[in-house]
N, C-alpha and C. Protein backbone atom coordinates (compact mmCIF):
# COMPACT_ATOMS: atom_id res chain seq x y z
N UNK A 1 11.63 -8.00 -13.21
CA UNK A 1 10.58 -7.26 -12.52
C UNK A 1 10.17 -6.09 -13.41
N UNK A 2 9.08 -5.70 -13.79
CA UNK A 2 8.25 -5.04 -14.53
C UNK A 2 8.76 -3.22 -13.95
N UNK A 3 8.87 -2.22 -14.25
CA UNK A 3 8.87 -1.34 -13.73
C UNK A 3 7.64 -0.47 -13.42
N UNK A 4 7.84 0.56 -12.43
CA UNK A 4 6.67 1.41 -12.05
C UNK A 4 6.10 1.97 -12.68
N UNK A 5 4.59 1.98 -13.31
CA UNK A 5 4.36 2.55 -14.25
C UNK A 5 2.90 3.88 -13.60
N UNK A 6 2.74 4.95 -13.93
CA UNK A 6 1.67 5.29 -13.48
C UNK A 6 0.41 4.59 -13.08
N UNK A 7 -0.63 4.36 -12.04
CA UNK A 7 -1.87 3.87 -12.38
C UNK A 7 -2.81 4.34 -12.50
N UNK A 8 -4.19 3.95 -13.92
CA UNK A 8 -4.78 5.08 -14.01
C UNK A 8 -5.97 4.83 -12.47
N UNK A 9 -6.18 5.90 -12.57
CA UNK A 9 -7.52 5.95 -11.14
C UNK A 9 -8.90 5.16 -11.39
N UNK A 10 -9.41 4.44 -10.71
CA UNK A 10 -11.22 3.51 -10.85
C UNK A 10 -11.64 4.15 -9.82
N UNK A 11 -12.59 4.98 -10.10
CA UNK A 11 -13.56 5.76 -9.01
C UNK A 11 -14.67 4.34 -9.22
N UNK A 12 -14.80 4.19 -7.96
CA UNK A 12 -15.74 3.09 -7.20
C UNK A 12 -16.37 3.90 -6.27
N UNK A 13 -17.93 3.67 -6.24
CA UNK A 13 -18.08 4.01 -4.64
C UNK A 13 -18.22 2.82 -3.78
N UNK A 14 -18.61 3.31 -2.83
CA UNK A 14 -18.17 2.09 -1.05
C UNK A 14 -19.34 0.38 -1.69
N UNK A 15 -20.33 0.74 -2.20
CA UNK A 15 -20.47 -0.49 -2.37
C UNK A 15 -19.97 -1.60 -3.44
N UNK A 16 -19.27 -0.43 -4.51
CA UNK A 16 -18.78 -1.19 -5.78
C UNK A 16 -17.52 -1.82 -5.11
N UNK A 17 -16.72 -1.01 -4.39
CA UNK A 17 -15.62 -1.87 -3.78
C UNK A 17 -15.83 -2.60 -2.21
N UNK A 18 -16.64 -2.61 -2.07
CA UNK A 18 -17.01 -3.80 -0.94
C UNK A 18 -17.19 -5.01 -1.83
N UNK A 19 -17.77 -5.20 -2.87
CA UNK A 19 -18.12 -6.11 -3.45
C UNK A 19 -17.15 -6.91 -4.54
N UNK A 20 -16.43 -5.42 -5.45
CA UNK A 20 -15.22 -6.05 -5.83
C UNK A 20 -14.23 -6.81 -4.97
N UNK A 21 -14.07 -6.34 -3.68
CA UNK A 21 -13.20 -6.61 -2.87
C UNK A 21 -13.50 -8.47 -2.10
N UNK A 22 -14.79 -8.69 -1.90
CA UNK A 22 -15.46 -9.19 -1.60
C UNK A 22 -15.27 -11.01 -2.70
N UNK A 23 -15.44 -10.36 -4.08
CA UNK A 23 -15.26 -11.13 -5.37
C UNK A 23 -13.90 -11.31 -5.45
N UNK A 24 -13.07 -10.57 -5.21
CA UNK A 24 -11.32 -10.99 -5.63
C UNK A 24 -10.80 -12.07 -4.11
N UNK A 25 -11.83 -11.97 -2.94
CA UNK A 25 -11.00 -12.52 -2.05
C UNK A 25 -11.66 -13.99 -2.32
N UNK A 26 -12.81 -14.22 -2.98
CA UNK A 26 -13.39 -15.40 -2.48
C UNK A 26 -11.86 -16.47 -4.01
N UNK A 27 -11.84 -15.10 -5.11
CA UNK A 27 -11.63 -16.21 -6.17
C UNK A 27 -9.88 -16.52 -5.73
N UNK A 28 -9.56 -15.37 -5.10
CA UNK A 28 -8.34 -15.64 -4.20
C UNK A 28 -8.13 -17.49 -3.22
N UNK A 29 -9.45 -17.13 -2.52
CA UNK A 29 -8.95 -18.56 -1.74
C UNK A 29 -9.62 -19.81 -2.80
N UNK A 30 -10.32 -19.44 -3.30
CA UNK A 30 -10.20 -20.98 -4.65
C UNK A 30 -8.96 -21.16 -5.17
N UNK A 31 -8.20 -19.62 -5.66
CA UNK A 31 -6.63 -20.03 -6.29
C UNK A 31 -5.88 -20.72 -5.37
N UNK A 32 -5.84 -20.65 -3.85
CA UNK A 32 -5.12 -20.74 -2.98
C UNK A 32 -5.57 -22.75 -2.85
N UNK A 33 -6.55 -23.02 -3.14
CA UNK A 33 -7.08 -24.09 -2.78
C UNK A 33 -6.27 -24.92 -4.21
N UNK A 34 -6.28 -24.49 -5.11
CA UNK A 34 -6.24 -25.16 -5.91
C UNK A 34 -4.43 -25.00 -6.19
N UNK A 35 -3.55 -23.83 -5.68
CA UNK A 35 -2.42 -24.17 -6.02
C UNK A 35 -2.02 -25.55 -4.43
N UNK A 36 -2.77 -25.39 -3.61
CA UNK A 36 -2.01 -26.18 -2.44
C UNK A 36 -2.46 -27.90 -3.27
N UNK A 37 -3.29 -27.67 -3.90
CA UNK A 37 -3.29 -29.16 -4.88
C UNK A 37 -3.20 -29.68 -5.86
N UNK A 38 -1.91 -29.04 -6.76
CA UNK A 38 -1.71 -29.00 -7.86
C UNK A 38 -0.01 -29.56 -7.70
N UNK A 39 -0.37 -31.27 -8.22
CA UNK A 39 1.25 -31.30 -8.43
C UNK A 39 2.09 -30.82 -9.13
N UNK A 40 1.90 -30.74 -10.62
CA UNK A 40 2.64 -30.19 -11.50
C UNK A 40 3.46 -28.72 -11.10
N UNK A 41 4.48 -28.51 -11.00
CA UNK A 41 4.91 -27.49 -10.82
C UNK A 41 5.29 -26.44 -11.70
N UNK A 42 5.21 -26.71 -12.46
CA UNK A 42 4.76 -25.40 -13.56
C UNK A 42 3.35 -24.83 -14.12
N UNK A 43 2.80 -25.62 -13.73
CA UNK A 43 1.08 -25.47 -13.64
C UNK A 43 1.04 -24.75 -12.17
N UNK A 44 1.60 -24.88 -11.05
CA UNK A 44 1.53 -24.31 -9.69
C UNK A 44 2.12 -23.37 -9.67
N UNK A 45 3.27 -23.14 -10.75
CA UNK A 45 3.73 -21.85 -10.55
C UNK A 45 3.37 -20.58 -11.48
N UNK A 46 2.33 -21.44 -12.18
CA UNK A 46 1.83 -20.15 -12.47
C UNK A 46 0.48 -19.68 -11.94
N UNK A 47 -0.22 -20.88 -10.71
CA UNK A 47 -1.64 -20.41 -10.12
C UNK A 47 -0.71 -19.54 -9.00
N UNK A 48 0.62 -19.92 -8.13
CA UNK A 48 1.23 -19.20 -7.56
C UNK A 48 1.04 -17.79 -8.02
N UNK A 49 1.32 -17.57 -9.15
CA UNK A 49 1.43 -15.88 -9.50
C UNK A 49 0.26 -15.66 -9.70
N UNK A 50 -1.33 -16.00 -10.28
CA UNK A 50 -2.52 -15.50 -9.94
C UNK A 50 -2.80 -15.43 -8.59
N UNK A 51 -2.77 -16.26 -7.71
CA UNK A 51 -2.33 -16.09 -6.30
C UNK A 51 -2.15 -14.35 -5.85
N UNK A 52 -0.65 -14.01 -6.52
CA UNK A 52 0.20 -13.05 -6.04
C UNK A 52 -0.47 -11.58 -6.70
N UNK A 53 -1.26 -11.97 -7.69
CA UNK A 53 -1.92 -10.72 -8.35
C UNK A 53 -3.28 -10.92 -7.69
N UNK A 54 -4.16 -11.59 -7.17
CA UNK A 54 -5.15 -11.37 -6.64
C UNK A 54 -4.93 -10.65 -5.12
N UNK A 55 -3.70 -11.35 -4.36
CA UNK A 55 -3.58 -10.37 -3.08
C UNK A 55 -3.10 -9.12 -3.29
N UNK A 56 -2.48 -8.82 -4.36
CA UNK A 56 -2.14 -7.30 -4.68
C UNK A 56 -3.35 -6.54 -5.21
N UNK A 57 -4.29 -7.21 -5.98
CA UNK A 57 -5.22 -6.09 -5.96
C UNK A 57 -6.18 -5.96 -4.57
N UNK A 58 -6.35 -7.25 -3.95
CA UNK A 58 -7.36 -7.25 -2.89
C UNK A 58 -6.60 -5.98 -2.09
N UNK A 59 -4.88 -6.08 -1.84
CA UNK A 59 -4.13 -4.89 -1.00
C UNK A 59 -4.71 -3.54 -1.51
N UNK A 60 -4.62 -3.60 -2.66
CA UNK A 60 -4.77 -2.01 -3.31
C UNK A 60 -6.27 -1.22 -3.00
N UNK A 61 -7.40 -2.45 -2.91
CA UNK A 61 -9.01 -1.89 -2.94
C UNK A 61 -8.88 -2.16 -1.50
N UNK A 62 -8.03 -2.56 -0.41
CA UNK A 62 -8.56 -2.20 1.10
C UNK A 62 -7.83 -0.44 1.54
N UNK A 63 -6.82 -0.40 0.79
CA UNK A 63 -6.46 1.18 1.02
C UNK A 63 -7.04 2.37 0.74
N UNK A 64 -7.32 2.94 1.80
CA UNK A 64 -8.14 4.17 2.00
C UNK A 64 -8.15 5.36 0.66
């Protein structure tokens, strides 16, 4: 596991992150579509972890 590192700040205003937010969820459920149909499992485990970095940033741009 990577350790905590400072993050630097992205001043967005309300429509840049409606829209970023908007763009990470749609490419989110394509990843999601495409790991639920991906036999290979090392090919799945690594759309798994784009997966896991797209809901962490979508988490980070819904917080106030």
């Amino acid at each position: 596991m990577p350790s905590p590192v400072a993050e630097p700040a992205l001043a967005l205003s309300e429509e840049e992150r409606t829209f970023l937010t908007a763009l990470l969820e749609s490419a989110l459920h394509e990843k999601q579509i495409e790991e639920h149909r991906t036999d290979a499992i090392e090919f799945r485990e690594f759309v798994s972890h784009e997966v896991a970095l797209l809901k962490g940033l979508v988490e980070k741009l819904r917080r106030p």
